[in-house]
PDB file of N, CA and C in Angstrom:
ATOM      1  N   UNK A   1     -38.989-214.114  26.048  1.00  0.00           N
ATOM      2  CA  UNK A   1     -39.536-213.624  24.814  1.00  0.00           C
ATOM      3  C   UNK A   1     -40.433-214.689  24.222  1.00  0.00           C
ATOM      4  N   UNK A   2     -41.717-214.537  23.859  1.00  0.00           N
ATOM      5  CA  UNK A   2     -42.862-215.198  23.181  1.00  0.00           C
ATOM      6  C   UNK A   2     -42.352-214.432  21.465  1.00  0.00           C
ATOM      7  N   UNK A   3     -42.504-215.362  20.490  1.00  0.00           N
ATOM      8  CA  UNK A   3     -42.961-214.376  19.306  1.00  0.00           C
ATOM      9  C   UNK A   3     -44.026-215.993  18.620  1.00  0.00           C
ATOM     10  N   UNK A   4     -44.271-215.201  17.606  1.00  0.00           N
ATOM     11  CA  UNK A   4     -45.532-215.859  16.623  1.00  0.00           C
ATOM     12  C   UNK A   4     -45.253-214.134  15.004  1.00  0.00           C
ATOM     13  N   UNK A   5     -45.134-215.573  14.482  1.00  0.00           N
ATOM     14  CA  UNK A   5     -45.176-214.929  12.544  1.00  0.00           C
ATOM     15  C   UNK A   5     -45.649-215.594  11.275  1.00  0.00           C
ATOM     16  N   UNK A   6     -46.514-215.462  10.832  1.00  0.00           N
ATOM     17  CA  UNK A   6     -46.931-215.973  10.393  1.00  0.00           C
ATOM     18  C   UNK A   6     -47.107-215.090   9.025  1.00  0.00           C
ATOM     19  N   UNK A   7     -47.523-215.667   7.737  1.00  0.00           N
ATOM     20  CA  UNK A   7     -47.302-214.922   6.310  1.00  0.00           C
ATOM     21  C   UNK A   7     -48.640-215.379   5.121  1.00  0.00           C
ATOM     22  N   UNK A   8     -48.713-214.364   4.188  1.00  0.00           N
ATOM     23  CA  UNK A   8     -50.075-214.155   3.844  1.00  0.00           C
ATOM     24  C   UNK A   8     -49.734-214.775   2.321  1.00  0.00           C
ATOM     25  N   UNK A   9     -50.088-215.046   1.116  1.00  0.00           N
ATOM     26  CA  UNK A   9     -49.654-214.855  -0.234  1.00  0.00           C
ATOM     27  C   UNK A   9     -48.956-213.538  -0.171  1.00  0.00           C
ATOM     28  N   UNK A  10     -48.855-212.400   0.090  1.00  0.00           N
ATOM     29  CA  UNK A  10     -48.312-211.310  -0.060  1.00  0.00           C
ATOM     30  C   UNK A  10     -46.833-210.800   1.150  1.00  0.00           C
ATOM     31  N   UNK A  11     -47.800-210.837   2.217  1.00  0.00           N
ATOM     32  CA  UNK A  11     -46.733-210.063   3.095  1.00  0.00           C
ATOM     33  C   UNK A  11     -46.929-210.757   4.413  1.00  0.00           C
ATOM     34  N   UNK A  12     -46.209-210.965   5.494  1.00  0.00           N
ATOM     35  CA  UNK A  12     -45.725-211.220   6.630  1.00  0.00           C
ATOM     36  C   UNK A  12     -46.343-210.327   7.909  1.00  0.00           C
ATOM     37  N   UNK A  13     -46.850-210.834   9.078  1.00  0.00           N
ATOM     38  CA  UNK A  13     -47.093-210.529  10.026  1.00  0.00           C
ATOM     39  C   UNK A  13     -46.476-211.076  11.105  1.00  0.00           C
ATOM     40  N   UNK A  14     -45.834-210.261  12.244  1.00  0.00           N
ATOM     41  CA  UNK A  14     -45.485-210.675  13.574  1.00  0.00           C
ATOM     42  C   UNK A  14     -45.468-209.922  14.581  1.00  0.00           C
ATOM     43  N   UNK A  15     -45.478-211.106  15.797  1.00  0.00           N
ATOM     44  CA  UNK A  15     -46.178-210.539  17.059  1.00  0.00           C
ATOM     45  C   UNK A  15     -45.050-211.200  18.238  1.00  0.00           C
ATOM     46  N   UNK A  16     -44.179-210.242  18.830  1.00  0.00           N
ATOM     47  CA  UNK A  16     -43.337-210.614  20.402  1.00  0.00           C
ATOM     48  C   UNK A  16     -43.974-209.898  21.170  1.00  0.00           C
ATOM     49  N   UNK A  17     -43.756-210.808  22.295  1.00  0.00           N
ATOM     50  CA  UNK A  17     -43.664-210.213  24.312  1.00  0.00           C
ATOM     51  C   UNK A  17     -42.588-210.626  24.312  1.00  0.00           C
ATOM     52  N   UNK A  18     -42.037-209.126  25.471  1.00  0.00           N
ATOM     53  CA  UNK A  18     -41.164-209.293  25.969  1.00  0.00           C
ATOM     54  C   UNK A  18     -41.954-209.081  27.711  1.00  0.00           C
ATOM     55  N   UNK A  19     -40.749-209.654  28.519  1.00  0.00           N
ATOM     56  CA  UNK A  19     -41.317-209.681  29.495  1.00  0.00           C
ATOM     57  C   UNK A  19     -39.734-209.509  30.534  1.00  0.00           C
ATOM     58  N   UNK A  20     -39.945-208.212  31.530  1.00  0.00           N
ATOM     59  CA  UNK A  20     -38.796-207.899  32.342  1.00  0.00           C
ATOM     60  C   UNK A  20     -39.092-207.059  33.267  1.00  0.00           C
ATOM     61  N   UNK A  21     -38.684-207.816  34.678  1.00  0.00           N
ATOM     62  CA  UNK A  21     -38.708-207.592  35.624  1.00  0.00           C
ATOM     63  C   UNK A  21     -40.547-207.114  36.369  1.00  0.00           C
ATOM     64  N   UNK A  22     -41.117-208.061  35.730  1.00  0.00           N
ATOM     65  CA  UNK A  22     -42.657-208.279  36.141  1.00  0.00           C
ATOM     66  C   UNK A  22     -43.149-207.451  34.700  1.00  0.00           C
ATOM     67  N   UNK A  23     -42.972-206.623  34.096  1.00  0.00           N
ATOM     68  CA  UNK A  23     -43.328-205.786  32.722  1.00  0.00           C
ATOM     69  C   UNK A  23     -43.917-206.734  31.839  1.00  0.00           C
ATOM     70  N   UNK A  24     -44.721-206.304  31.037  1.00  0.00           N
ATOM     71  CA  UNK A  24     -45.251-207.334  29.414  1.00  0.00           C
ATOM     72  C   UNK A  24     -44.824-205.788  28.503  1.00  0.00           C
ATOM     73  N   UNK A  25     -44.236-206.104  27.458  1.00  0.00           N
ATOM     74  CA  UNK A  25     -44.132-205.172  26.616  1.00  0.00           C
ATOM     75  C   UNK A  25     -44.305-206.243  25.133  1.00  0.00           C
ATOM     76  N   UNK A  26     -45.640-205.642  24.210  1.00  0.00           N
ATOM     77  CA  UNK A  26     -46.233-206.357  23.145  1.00  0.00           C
ATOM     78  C   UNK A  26     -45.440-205.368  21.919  1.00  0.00           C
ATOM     79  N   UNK A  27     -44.965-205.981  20.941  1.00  0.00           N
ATOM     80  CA  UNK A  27     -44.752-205.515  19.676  1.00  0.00           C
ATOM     81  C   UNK A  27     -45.333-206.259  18.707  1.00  0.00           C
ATOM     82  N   UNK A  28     -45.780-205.376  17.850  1.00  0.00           N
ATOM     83  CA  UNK A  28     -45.812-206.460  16.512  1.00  0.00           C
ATOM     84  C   UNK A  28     -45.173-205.634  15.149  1.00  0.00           C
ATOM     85  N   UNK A  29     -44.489-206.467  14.101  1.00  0.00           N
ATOM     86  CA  UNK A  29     -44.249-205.905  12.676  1.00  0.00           C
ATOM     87  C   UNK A  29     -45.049-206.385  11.662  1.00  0.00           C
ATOM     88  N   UNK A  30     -44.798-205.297  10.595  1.00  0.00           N
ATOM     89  CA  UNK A  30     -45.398-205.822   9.394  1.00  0.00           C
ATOM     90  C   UNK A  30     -44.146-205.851   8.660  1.00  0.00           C
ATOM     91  N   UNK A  31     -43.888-207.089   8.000  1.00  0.00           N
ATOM     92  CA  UNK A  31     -43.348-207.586   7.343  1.00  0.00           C
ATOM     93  C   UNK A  31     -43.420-207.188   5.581  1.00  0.00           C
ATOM     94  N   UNK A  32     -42.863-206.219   4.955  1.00  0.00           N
ATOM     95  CA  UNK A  32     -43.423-205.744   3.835  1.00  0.00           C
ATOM     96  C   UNK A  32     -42.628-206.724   2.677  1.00  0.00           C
ATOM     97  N   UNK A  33     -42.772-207.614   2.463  1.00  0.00           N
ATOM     98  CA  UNK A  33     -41.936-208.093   1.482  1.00  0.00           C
ATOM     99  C   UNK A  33     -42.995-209.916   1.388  1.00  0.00           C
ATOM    100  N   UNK A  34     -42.495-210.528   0.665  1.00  0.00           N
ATOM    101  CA  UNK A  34     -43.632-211.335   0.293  1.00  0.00           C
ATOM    102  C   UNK A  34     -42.192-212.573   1.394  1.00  0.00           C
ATOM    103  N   UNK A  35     -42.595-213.764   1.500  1.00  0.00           N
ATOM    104  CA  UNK A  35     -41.931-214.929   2.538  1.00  0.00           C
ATOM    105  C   UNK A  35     -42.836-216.196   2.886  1.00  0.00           C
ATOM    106  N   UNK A  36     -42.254-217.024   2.991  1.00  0.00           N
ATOM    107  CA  UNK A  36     -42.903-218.254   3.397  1.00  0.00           C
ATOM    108  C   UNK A  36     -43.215-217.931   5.394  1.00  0.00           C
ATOM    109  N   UNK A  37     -44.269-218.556   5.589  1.00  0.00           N
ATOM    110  CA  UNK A  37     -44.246-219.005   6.795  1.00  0.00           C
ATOM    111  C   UNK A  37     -43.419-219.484   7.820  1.00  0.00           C
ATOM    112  N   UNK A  38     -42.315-220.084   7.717  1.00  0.00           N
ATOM    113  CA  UNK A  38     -41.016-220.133   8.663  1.00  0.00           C
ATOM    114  C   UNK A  38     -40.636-219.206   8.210  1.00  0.00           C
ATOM    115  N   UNK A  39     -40.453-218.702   6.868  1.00  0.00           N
ATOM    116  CA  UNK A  39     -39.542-217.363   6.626  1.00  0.00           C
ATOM    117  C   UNK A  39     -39.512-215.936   8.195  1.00  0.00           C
ATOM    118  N   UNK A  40     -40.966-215.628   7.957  1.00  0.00           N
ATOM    119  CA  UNK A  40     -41.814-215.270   8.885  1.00  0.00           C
ATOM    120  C   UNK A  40     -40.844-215.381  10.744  1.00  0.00           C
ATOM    121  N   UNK A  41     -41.548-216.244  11.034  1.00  0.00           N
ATOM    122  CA  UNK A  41     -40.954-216.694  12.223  1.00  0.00           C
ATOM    123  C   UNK A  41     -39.773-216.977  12.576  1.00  0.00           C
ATOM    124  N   UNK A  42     -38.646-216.996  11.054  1.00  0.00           N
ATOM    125  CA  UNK A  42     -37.358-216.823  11.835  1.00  0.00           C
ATOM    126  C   UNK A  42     -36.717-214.919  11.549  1.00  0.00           C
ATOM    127  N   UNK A  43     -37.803-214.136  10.959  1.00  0.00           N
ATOM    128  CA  UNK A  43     -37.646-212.702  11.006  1.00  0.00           C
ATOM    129  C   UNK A  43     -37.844-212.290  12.227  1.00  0.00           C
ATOM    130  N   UNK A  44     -38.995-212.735  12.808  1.00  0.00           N
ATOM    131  CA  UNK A  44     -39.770-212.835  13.908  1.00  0.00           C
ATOM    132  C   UNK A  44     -38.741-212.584  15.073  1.00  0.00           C
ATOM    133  N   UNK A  45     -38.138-213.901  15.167  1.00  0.00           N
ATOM    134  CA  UNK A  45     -37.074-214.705  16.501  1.00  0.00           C
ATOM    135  C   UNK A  45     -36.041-213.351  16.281  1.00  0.00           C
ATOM    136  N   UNK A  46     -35.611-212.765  15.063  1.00  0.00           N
ATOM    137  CA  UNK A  46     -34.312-211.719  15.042  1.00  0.00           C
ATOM    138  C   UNK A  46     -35.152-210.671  15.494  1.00  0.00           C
ATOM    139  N   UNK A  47     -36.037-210.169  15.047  1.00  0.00           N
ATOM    140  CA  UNK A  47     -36.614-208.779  15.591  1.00  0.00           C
ATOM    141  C   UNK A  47     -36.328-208.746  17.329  1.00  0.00           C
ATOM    142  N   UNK A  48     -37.224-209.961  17.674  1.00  0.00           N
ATOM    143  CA  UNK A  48     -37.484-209.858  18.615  1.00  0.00           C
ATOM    144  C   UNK A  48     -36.196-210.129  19.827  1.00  0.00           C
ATOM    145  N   UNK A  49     -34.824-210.728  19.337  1.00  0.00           N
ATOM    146  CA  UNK A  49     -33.984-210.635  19.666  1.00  0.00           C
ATOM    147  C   UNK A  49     -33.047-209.046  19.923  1.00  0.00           C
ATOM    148  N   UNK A  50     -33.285-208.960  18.561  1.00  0.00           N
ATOM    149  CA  UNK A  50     -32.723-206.885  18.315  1.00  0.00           C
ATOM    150  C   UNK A  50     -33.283-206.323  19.498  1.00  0.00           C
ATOM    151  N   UNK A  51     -34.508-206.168  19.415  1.00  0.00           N
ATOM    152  CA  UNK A  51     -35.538-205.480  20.456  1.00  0.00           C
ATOM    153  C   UNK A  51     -35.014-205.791  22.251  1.00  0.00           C
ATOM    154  N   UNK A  52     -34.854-207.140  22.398  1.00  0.00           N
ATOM    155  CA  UNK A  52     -34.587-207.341  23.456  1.00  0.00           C
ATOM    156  C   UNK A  52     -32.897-206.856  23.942  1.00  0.00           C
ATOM    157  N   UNK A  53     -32.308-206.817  22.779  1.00  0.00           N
ATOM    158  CA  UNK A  53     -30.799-206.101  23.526  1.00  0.00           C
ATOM    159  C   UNK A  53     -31.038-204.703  23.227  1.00  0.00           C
ATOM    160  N   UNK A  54     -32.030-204.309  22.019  1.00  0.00           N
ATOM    161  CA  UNK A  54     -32.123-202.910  22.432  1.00  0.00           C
ATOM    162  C   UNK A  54     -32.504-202.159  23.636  1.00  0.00           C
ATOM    163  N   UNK A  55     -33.309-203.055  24.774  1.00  0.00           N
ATOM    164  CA  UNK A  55     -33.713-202.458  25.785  1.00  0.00           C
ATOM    165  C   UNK A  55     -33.098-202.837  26.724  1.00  0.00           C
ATOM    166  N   UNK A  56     -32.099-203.463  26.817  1.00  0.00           N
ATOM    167  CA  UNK A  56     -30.852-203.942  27.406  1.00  0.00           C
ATOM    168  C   UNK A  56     -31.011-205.487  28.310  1.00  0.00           C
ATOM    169  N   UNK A  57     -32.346-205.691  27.989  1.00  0.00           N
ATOM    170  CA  UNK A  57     -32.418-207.556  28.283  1.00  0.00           C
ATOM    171  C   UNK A  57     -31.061-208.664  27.443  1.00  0.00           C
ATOM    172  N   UNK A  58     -30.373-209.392  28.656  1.00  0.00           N
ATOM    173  CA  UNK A  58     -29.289-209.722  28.035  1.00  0.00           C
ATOM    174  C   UNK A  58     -29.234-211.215  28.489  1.00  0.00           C
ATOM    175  N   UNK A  59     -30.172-211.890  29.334  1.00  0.00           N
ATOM    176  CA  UNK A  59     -30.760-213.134  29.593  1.00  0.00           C
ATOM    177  C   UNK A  59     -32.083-213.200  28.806  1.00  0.00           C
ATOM    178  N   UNK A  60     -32.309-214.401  28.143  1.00  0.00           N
ATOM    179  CA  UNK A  60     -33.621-214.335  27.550  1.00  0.00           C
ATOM    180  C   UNK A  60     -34.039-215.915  27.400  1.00  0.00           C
ATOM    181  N   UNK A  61     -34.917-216.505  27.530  1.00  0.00           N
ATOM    182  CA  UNK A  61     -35.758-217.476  27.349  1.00  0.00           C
ATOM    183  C   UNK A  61     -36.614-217.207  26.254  1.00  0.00           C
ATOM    184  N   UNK A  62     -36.233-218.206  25.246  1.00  0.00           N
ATOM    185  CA  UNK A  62     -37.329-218.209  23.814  1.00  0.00           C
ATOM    186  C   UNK A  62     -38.628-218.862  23.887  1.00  0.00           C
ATOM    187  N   UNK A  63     -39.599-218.181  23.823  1.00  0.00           N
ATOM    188  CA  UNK A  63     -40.753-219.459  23.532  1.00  0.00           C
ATOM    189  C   UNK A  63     -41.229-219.430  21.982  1.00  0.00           C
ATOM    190  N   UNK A  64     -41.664-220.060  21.010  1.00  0.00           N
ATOM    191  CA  UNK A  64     -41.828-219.714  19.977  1.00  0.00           C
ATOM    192  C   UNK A  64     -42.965-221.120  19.620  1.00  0.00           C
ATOM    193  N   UNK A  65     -43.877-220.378  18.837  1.00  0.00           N
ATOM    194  CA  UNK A  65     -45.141-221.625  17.986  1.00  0.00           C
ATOM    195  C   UNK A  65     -44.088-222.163  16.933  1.00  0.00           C
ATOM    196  N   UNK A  66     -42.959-222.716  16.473  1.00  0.00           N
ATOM    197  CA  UNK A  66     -42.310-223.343  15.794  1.00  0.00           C
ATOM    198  C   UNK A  66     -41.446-224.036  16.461  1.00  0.00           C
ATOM    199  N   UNK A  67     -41.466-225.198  16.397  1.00  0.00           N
ATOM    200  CA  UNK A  67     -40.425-225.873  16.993  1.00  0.00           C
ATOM    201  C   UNK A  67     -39.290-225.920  15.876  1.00  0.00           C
ATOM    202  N   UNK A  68     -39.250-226.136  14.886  1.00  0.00           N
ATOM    203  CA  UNK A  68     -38.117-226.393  14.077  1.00  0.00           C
ATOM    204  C   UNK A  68     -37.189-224.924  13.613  1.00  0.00           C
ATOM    205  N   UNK A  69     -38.154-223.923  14.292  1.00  0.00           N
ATOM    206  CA  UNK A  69     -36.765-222.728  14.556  1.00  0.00           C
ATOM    207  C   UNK A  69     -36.967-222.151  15.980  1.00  0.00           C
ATOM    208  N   UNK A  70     -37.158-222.988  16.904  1.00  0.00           N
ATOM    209  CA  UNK A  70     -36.710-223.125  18.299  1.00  0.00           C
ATOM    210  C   UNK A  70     -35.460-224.140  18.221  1.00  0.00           C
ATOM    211  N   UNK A  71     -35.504-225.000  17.726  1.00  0.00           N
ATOM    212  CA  UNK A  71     -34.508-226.128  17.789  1.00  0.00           C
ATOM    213  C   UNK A  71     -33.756-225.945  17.211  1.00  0.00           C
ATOM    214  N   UNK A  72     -33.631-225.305  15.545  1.00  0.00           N
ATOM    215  CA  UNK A  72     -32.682-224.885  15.231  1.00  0.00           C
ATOM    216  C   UNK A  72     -31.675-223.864  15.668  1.00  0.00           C
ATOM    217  N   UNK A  73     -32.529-222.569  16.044  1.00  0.00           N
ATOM    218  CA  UNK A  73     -31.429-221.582  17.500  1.00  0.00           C
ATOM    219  C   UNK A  73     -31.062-222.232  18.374  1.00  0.00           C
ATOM    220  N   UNK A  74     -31.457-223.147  18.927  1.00  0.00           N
ATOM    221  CA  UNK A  74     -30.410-223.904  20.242  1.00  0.00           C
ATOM    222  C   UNK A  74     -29.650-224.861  19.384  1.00  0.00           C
ATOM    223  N   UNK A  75     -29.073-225.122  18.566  1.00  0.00           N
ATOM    224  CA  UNK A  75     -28.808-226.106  18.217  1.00  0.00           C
ATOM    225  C   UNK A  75     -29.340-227.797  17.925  1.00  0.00           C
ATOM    226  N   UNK A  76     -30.504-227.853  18.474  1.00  0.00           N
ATOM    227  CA  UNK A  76     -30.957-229.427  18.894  1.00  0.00           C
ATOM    228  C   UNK A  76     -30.956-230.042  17.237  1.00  0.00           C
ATOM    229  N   UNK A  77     -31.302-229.154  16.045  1.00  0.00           N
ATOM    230  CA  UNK A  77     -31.727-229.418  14.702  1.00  0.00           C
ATOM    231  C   UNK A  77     -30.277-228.790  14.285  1.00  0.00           C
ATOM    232  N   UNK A  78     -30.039-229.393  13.098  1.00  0.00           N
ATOM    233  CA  UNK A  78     -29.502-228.597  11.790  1.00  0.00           C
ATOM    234  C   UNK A  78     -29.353-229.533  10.842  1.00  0.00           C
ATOM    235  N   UNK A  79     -29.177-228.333   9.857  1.00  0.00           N
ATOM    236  CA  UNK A  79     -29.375-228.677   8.200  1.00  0.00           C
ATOM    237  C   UNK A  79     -28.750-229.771   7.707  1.00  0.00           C
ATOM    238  N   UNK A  80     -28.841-230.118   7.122  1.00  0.00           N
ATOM    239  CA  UNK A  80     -28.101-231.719   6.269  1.00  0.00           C
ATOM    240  C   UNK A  80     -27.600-231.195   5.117  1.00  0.00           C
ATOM    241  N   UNK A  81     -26.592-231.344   4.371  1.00  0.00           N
ATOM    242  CA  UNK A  81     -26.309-231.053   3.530  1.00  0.00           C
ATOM    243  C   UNK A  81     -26.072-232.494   2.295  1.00  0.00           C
ATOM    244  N   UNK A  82     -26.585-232.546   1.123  1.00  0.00           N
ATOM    245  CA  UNK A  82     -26.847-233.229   0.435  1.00  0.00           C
ATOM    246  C   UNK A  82     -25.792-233.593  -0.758  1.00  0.00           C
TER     247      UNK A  82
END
């Protein structure tokens, strides 16, 4: 799974591939609600997760334009608490 999300002053845009068994299957959402830019891309990473067990992909490889919510789903990052 590829995704990319990115967010406007107003509303949210995003874009996954999925990719199975040689297939490309492109989605994108519109995001109707106002969000920051990681906001975005970690809506993004769940859609595109939903989507992928909805079609019964149950191995998946993330690629994502954010590293700090790539790292945070694997664990490599987390939060600090103050």
């Amino acid at each position: 799974m590829e995704f990319d999300g990115s967010s406007t002053e107003n509303k949210g845009g995003t874009n996954v591939i999925l990719r199975k068994n040689g297939g490309k299957i492109q989605l994108s959402f519109k995001l109707d609600f106002k969000c920051s830019d990681n906001e975005a891309k970690y809506e993004v990473l769940a859609l595109g997760l939903f989507e992928a067990l909805r079609r019964g992909i149950h191995v998946i490889r993330i690629k994502g334009d954010s590293n700090l919510v790539v790292k945070q789903v694997t664990g490599d990052f987390a939060l600090k608490h103050t």
